[in-house]
N, C-alpha and C. Protein backbone atom coordinates (compact mmCIF):
# COMPACT_ATOMS: atom_id res chain seq x y z
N UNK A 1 15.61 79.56 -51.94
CA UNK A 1 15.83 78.78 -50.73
C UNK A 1 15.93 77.32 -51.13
N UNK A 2 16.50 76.58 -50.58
CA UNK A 2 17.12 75.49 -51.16
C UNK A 2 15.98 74.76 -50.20
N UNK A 3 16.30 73.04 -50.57
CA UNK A 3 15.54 72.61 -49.91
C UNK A 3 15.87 71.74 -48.67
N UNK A 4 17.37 72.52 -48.23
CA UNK A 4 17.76 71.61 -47.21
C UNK A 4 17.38 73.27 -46.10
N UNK A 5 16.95 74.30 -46.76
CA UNK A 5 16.87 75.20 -45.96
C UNK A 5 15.45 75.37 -45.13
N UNK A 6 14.62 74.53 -46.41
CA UNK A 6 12.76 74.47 -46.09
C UNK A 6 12.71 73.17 -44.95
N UNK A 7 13.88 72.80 -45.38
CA UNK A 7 13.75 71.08 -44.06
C UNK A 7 13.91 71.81 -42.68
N UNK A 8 15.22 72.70 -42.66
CA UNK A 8 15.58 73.49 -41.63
C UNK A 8 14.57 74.15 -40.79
N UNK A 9 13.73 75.07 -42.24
CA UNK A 9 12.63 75.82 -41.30
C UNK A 9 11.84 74.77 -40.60
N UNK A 10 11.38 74.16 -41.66
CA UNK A 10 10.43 72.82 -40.51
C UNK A 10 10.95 72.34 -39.29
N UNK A 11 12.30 72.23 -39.35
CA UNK A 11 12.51 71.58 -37.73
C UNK A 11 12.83 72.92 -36.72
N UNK A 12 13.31 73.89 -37.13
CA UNK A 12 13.78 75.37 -36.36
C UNK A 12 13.00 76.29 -36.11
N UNK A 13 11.52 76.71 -36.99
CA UNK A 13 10.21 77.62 -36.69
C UNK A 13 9.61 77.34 -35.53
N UNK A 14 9.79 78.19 -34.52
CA UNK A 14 9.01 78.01 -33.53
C UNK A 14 8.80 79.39 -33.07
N UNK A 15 7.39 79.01 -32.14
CA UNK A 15 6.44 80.24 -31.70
C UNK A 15 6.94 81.15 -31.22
N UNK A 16 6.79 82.29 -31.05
CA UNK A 16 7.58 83.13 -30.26
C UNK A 16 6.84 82.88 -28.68
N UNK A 17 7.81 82.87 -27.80
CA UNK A 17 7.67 82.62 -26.63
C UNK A 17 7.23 83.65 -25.81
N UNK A 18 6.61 84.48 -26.57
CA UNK A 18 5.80 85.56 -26.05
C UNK A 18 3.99 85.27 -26.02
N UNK A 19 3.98 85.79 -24.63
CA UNK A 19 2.38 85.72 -24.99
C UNK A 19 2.05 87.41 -23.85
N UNK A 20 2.12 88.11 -25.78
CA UNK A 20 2.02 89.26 -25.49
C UNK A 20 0.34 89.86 -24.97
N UNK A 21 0.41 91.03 -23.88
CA UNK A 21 -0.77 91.42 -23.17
C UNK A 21 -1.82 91.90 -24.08
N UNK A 22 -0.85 92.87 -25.33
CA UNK A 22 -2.24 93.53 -25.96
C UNK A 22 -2.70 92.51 -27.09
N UNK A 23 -3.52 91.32 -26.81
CA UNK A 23 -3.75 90.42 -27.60
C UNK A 23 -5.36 91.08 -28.06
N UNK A 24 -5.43 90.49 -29.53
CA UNK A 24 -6.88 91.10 -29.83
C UNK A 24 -7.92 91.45 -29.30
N UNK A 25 -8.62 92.51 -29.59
CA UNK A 25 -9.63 93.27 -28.25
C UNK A 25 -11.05 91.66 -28.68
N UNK A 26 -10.81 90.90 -29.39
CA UNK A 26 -11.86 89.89 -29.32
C UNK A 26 -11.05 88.32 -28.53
N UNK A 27 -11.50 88.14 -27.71
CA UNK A 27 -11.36 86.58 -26.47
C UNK A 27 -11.15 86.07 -27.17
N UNK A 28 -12.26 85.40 -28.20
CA UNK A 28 -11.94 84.27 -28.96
C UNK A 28 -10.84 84.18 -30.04
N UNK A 29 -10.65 85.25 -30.46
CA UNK A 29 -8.99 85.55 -31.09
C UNK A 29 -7.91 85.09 -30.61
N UNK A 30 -8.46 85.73 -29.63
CA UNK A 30 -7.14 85.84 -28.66
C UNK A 30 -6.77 84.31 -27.97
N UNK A 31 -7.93 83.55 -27.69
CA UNK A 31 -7.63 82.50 -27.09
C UNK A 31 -7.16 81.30 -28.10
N UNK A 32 -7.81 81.48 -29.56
CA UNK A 32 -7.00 81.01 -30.03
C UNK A 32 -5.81 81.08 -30.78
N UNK A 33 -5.08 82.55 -30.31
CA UNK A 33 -3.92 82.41 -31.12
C UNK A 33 -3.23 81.85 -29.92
N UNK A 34 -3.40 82.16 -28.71
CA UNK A 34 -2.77 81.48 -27.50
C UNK A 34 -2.70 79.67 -27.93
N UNK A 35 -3.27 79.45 -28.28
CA UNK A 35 -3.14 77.86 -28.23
C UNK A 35 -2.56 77.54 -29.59
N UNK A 36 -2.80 78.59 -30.36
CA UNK A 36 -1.80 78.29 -31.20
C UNK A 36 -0.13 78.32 -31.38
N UNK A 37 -0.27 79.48 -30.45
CA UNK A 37 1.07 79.25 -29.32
C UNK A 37 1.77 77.99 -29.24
N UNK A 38 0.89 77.35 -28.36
CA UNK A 38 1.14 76.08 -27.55
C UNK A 38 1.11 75.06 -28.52
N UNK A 39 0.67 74.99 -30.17
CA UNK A 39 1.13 74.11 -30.79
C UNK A 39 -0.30 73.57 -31.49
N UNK A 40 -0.74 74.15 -31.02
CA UNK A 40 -2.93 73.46 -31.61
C UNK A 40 -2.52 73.77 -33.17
N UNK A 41 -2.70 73.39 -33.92
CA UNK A 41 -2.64 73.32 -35.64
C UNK A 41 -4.15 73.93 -35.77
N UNK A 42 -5.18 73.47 -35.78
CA UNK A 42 -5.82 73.46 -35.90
C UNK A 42 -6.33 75.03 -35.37
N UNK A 43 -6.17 75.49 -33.97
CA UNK A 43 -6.31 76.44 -33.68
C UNK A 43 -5.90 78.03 -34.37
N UNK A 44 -4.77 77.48 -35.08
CA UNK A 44 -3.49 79.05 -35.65
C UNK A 44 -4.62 78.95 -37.01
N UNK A 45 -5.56 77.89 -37.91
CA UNK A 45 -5.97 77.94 -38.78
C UNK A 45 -7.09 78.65 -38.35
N UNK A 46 -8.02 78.65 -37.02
CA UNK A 46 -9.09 78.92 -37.23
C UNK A 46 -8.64 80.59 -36.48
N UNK A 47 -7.70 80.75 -36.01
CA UNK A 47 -7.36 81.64 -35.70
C UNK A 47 -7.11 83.05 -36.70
N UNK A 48 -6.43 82.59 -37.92
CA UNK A 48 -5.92 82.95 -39.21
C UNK A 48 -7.55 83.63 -39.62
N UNK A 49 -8.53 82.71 -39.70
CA UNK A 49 -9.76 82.71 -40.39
C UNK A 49 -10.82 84.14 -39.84
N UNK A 50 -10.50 83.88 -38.64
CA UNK A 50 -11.23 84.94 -37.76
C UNK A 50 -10.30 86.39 -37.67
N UNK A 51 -8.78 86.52 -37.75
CA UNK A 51 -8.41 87.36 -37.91
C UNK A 51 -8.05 88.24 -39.18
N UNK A 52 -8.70 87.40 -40.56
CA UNK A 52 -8.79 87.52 -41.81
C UNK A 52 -10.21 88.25 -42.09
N UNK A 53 -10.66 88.06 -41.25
CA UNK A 53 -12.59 88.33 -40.97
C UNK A 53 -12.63 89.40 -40.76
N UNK A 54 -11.52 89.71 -39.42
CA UNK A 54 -11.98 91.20 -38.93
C UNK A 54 -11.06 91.90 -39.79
N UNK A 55 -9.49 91.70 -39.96
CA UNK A 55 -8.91 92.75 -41.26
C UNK A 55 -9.80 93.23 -42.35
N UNK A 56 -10.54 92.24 -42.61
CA UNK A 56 -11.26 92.45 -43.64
C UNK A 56 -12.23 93.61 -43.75
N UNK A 57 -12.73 94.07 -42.00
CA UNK A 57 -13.89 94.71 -41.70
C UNK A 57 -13.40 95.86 -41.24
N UNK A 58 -11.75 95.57 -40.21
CA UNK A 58 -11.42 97.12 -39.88
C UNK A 58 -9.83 96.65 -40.64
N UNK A 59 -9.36 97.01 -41.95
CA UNK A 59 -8.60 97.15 -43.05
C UNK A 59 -6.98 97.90 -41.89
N UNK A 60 -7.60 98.86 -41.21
CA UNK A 60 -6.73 99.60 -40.52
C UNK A 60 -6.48 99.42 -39.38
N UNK A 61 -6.59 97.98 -38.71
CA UNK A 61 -6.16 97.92 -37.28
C UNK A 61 -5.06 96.74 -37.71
N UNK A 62 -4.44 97.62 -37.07
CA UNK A 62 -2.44 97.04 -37.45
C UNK A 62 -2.13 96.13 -36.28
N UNK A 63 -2.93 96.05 -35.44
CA UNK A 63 -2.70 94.71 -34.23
C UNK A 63 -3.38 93.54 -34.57
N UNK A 64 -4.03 94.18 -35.23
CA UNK A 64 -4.84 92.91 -35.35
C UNK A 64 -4.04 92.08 -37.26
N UNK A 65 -3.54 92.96 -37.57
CA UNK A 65 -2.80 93.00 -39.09
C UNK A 65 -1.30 92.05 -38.24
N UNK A 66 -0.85 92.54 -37.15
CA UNK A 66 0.31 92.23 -36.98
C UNK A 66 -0.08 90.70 -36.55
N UNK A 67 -0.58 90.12 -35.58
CA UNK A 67 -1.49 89.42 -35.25
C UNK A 67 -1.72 88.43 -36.19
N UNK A 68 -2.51 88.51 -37.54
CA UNK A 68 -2.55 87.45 -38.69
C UNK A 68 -1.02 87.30 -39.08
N UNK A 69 -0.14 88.43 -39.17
CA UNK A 69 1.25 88.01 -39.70
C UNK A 69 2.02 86.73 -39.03
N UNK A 70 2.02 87.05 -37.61
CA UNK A 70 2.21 86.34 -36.82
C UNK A 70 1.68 84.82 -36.44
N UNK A 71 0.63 84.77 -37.03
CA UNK A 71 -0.28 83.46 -37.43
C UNK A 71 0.20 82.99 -38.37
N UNK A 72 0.44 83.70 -39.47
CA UNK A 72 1.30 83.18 -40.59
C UNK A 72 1.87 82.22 -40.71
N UNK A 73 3.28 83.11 -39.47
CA UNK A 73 4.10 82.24 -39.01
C UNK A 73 4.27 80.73 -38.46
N UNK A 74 2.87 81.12 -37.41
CA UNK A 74 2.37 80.13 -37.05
C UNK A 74 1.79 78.52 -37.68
N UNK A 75 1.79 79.11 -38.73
CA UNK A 75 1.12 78.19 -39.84
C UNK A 75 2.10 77.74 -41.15
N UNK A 76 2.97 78.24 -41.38
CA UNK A 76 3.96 77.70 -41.64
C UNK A 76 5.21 76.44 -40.64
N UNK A 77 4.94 77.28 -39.20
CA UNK A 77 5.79 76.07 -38.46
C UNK A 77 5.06 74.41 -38.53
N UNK A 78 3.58 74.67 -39.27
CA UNK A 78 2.98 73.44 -38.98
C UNK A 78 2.56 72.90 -40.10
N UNK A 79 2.98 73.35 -41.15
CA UNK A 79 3.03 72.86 -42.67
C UNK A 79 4.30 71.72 -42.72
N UNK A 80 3.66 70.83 -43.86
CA UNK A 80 5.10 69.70 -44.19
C UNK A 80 5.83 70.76 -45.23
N UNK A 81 7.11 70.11 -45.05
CA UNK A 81 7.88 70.74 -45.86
C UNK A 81 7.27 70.84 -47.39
N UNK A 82 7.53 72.25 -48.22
CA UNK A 82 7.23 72.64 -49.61
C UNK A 82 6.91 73.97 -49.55
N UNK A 83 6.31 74.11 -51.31
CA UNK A 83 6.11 75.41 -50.99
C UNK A 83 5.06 75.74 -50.16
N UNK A 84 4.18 75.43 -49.20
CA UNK A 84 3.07 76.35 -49.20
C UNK A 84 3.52 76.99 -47.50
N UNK A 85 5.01 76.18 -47.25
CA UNK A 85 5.46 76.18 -46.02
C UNK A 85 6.12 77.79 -46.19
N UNK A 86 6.91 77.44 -47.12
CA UNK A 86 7.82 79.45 -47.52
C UNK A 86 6.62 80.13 -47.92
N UNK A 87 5.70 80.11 -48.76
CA UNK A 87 4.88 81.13 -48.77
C UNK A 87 3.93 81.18 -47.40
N UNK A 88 3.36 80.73 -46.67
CA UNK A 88 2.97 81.23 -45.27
C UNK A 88 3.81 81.73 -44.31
N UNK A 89 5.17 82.02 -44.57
CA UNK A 89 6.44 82.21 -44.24
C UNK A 89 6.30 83.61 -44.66
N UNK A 90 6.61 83.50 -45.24
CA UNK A 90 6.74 85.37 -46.27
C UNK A 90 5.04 86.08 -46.11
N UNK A 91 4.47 85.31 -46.23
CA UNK A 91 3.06 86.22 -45.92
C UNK A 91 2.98 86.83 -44.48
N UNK A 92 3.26 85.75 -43.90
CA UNK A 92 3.19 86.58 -42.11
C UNK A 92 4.39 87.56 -42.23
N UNK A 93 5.74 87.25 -42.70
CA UNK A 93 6.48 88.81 -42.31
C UNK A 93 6.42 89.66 -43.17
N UNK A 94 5.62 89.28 -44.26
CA UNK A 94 4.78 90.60 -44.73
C UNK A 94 3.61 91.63 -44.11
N UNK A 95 2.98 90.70 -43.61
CA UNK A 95 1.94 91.30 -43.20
C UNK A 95 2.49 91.81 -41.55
N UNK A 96 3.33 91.15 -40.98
CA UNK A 96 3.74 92.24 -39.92
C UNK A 96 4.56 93.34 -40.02
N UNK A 97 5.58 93.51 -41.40
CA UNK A 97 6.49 94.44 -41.99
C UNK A 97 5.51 95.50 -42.14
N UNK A 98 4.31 95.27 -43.09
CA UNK A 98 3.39 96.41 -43.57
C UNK A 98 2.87 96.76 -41.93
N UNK A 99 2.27 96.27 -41.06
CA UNK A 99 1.48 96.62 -39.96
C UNK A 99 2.50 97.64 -39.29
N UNK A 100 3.82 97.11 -39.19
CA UNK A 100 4.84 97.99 -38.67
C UNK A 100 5.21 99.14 -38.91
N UNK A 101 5.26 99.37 -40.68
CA UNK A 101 5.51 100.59 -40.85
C UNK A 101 4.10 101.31 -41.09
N UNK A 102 3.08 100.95 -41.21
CA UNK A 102 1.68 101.44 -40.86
C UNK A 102 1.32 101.90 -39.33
N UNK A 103 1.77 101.97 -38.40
CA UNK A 103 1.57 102.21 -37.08
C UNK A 103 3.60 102.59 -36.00
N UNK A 104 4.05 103.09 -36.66
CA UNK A 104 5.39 103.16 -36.42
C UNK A 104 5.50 103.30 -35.08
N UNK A 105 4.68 104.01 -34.27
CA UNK A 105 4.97 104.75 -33.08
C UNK A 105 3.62 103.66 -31.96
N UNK A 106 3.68 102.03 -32.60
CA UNK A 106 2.46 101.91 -31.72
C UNK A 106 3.38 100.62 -31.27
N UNK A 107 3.79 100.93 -29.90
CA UNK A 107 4.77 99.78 -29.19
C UNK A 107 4.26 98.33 -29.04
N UNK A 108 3.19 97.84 -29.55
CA UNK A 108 2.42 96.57 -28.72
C UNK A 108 2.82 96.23 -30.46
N UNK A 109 2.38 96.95 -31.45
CA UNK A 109 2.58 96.30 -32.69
C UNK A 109 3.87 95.74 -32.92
N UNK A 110 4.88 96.84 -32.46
CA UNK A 110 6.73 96.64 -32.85
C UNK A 110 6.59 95.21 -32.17
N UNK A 111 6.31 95.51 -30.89
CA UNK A 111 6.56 94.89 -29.54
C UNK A 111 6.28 93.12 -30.54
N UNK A 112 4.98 93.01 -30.98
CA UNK A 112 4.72 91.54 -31.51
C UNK A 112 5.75 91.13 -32.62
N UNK A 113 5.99 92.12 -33.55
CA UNK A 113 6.44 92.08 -34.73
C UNK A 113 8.17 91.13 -34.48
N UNK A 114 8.64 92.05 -33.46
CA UNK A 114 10.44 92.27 -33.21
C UNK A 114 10.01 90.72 -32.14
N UNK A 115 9.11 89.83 -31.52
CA UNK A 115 9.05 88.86 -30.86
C UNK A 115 8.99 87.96 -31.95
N UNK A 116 8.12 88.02 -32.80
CA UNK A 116 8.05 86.62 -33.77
C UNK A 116 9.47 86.70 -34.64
N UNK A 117 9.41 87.68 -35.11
CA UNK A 117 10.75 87.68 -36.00
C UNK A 117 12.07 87.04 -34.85
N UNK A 118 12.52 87.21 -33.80
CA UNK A 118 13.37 86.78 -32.81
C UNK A 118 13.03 85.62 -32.92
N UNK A 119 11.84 84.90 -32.84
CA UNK A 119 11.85 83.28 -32.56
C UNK A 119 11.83 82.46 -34.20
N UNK A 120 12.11 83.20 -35.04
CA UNK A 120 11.95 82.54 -36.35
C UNK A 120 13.76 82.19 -36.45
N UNK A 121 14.13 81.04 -37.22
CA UNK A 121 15.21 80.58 -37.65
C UNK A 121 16.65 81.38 -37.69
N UNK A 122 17.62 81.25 -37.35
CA UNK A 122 18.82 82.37 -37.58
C UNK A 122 18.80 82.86 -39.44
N UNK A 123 18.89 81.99 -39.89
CA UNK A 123 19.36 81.47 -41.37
C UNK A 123 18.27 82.08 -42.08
N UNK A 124 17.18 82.43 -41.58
CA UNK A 124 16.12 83.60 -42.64
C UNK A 124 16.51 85.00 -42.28
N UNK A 125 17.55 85.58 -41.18
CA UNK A 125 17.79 86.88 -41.62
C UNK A 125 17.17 87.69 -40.81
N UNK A 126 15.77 87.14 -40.05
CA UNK A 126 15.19 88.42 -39.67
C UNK A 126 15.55 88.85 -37.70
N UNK A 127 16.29 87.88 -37.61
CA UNK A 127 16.80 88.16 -36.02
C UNK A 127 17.18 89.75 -35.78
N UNK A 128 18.17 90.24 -37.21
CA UNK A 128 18.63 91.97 -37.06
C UNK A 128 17.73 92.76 -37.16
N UNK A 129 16.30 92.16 -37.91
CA UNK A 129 15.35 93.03 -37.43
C UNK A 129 15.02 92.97 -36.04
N UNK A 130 14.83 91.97 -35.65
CA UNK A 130 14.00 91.45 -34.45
C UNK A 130 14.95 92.47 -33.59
N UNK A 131 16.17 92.84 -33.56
CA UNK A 131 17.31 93.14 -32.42
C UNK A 131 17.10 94.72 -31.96
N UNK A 132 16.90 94.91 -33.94
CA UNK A 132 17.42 96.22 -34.37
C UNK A 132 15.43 96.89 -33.29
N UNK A 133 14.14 96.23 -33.33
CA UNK A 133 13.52 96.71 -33.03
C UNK A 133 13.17 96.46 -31.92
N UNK A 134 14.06 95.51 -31.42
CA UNK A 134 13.68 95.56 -29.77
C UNK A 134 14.53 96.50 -29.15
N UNK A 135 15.85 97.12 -29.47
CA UNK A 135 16.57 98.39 -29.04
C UNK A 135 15.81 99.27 -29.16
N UNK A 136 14.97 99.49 -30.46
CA UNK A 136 14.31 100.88 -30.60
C UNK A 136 13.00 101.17 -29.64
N UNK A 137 12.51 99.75 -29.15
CA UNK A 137 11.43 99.74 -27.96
C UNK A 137 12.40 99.88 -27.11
N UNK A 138 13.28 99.62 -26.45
CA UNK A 138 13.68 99.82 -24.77
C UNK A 138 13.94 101.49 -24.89
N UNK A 139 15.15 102.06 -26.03
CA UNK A 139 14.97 103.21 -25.83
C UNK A 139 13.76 104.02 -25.69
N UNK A 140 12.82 103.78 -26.60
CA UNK A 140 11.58 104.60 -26.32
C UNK A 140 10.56 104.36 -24.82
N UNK A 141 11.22 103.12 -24.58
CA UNK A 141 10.44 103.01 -23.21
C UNK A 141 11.68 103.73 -22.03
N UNK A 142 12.35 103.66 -22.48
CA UNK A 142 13.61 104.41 -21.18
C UNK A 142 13.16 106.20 -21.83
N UNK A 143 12.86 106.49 -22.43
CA UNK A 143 12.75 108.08 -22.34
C UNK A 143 11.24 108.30 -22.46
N UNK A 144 10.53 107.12 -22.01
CA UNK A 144 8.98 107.53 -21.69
C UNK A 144 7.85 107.84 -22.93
N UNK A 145 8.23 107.42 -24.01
CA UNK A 145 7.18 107.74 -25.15
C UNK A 145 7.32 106.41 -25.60
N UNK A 146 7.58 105.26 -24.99
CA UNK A 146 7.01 103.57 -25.84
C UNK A 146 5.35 103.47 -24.41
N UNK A 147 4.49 103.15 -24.97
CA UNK A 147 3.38 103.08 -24.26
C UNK A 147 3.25 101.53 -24.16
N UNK A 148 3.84 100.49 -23.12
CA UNK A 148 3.44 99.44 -22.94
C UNK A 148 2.78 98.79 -21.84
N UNK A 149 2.34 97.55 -21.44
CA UNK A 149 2.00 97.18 -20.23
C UNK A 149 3.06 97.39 -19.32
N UNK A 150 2.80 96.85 -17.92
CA UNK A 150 4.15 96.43 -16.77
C UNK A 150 4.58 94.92 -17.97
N UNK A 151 3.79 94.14 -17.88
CA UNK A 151 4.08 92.72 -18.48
C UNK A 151 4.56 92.65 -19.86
N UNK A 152 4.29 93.77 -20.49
CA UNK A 152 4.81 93.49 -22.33
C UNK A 152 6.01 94.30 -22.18
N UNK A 153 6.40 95.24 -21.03
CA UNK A 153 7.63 95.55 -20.71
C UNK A 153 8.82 94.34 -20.81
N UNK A 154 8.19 93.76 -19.70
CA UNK A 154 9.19 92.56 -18.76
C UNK A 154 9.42 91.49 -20.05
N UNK A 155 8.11 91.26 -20.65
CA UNK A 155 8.23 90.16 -21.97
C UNK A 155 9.58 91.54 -23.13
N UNK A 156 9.37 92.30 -23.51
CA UNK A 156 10.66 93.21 -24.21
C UNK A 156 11.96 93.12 -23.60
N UNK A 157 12.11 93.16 -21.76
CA UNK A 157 13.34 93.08 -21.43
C UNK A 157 13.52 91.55 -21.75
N UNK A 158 12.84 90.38 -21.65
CA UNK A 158 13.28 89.25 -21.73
C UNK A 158 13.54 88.75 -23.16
N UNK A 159 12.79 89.41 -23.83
CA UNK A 159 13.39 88.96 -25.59
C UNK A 159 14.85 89.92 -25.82
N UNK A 160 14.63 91.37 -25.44
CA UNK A 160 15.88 92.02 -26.12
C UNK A 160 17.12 91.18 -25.17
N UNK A 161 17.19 90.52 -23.75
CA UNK A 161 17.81 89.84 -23.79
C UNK A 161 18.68 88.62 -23.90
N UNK A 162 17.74 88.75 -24.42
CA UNK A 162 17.88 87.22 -25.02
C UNK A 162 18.88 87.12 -26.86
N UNK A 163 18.58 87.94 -27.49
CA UNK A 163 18.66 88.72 -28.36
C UNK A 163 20.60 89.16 -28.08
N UNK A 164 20.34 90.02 -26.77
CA UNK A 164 21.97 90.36 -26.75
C UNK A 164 22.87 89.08 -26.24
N UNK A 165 22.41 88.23 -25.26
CA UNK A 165 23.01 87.06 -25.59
C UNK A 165 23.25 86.40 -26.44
N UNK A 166 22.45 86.09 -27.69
CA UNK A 166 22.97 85.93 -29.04
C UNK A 166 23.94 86.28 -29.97
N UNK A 167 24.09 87.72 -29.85
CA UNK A 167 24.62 88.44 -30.05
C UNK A 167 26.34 88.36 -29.12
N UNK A 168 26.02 88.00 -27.99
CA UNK A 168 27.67 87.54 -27.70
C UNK A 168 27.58 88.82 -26.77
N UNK A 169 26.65 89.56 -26.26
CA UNK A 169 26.74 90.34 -25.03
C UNK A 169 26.38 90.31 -23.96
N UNK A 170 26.69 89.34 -23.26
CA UNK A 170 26.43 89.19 -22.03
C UNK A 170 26.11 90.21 -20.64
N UNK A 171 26.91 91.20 -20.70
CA UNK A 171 26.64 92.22 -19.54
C UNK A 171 25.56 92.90 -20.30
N UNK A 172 24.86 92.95 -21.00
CA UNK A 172 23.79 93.49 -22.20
C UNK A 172 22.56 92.48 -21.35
N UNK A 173 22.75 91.03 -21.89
CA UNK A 173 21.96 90.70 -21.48
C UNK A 173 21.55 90.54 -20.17
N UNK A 174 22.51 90.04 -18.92
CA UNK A 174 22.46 90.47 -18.00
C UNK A 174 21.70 91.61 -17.13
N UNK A 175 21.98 92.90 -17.76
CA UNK A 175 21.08 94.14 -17.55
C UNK A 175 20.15 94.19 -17.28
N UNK A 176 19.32 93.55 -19.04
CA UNK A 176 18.06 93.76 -19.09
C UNK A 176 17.26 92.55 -18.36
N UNK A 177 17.98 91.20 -18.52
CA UNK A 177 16.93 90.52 -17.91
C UNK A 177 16.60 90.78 -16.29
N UNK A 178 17.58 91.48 -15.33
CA UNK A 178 17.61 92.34 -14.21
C UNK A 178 16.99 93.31 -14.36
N UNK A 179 16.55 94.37 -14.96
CA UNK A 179 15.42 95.33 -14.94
C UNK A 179 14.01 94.59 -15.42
N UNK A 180 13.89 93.51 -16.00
CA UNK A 180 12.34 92.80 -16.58
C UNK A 180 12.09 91.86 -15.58
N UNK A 181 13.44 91.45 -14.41
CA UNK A 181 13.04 90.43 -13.70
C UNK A 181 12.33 91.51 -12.55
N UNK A 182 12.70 92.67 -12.06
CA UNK A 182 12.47 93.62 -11.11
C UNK A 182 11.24 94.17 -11.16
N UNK A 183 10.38 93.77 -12.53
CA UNK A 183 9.24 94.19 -13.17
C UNK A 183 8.19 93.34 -12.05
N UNK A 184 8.49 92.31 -12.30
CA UNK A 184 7.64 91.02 -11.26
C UNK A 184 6.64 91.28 -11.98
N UNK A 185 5.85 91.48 -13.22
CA UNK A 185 4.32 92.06 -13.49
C UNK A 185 3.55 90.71 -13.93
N UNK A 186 4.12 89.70 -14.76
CA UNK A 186 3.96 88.56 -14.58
C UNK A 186 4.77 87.56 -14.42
N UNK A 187 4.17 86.21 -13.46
CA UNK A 187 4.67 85.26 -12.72
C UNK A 187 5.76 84.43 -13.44
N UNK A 188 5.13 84.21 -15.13
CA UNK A 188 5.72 83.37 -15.74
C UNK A 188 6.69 83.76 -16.28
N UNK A 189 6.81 85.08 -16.94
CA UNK A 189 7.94 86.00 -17.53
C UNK A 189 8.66 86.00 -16.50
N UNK A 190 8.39 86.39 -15.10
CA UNK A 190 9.66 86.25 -13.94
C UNK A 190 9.96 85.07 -13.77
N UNK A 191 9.59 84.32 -13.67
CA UNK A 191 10.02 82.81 -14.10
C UNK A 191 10.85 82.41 -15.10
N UNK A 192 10.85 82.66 -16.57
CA UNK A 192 11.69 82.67 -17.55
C UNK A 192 12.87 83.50 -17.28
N UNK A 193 13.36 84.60 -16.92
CA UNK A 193 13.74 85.50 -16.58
C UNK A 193 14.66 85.01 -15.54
N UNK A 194 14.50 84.29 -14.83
CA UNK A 194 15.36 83.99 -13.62
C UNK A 194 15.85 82.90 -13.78
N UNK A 195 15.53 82.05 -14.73
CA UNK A 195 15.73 80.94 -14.92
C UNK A 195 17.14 81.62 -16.52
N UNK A 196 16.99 82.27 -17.16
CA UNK A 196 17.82 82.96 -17.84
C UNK A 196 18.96 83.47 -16.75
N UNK A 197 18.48 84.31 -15.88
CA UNK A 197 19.79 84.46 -15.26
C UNK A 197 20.76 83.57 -14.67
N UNK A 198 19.83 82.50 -13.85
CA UNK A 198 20.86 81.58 -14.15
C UNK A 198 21.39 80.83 -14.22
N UNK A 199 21.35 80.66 -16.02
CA UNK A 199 22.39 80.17 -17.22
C UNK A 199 23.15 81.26 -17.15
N UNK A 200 23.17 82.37 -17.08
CA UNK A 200 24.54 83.08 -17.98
C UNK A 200 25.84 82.90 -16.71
């Protein structure tokens, strides 16, 4: 990666605009990866620390695995440019790649995984994941074996369309953000959502 590409990530990494329901079964996790969300530096570190704590203790909970990946991320958008910016880069979509194929069939994990990867840079590549696994959640939620909230639904219709608008499909996106806006499950996702419709 060159280093007009590490400048790039620094100005283009941003959070995924999800603030998905099945957030760690611990508050204080959870509240601070939320604010790490919102940009707290400080928070995605102590966030990282505590979700490094519990991997550590349950090795096999892949939400909470997907979760630090995703912090990763987080922690790279708030690094100065260098290396320690690409390697917190590659560690989080490592550690959500492994959580993913460790829990294949567990929709809240895809569900986080295919959101951060969508809000990370065009130019790192991982958007066709992000696309390729938000199709494979709507189908499994349209034939009834993706197990999600009403709200991590509506947050999936609003990334996969977002996703096919990128993509240059408009009656695609259209669709879905009309079945996630019909969701109403939360205020703010219907809010984003309508405010998507309309732009197109």
């Amino acid at each position: 990666m060159t280093l007009l590409s590490v400048a790039l990530l620094g100005a283009a990494l941003v959070a995924p605009g999800a603030l998905l329901q099945a957030t760690p079964a611990d508050s204080a996790i959870a509240d601070l990866y939320g604010r790490g969300l919102r940009g707290d530096e400080q928070a995605v570190v102590d966030c990282i620390s505590a979700l490094e704590a519990k991997v550590a203790i349950q090795p096999n909970d892949q939400l909470a695995r997907v979760y630090l990946g995703s912090a990763w991320t987080l922690r790279s958008r708030d690094l100065p440019i260098g290396p320690g910016k690409l390697s917190a880069l590659r560690r989080g979509v490592s550690l959500m790649d492994e959580a993913a194929a460790a829990a294949p069939n567990d929709g809240d994990v895809l569900l986080l995984r295919a959101v951060t990867n969508e809000a990370l840079p065009a130019f790192l590549g991982r958007r066709k994941v992000a696309r390729a696994q938000l199709d494979e959640l709507l189908s499994r939620l349209e034939k009834g074996s993706a197990k999600l909230k009403p709200s991590d639904q509506q947050l999936l219709y609003l990334n996969a369309g977002e996703a096919a608008q990128r993509a240059g499909d408009k009656e695609r996106a259209l669709a879905l953000w009309r079945r996630g806006a019909a969701l109403k499950a939360d205020a703010k996702l219907t809010e984003e959502i309508t405010a998507a419709l309309a732009q197109l």
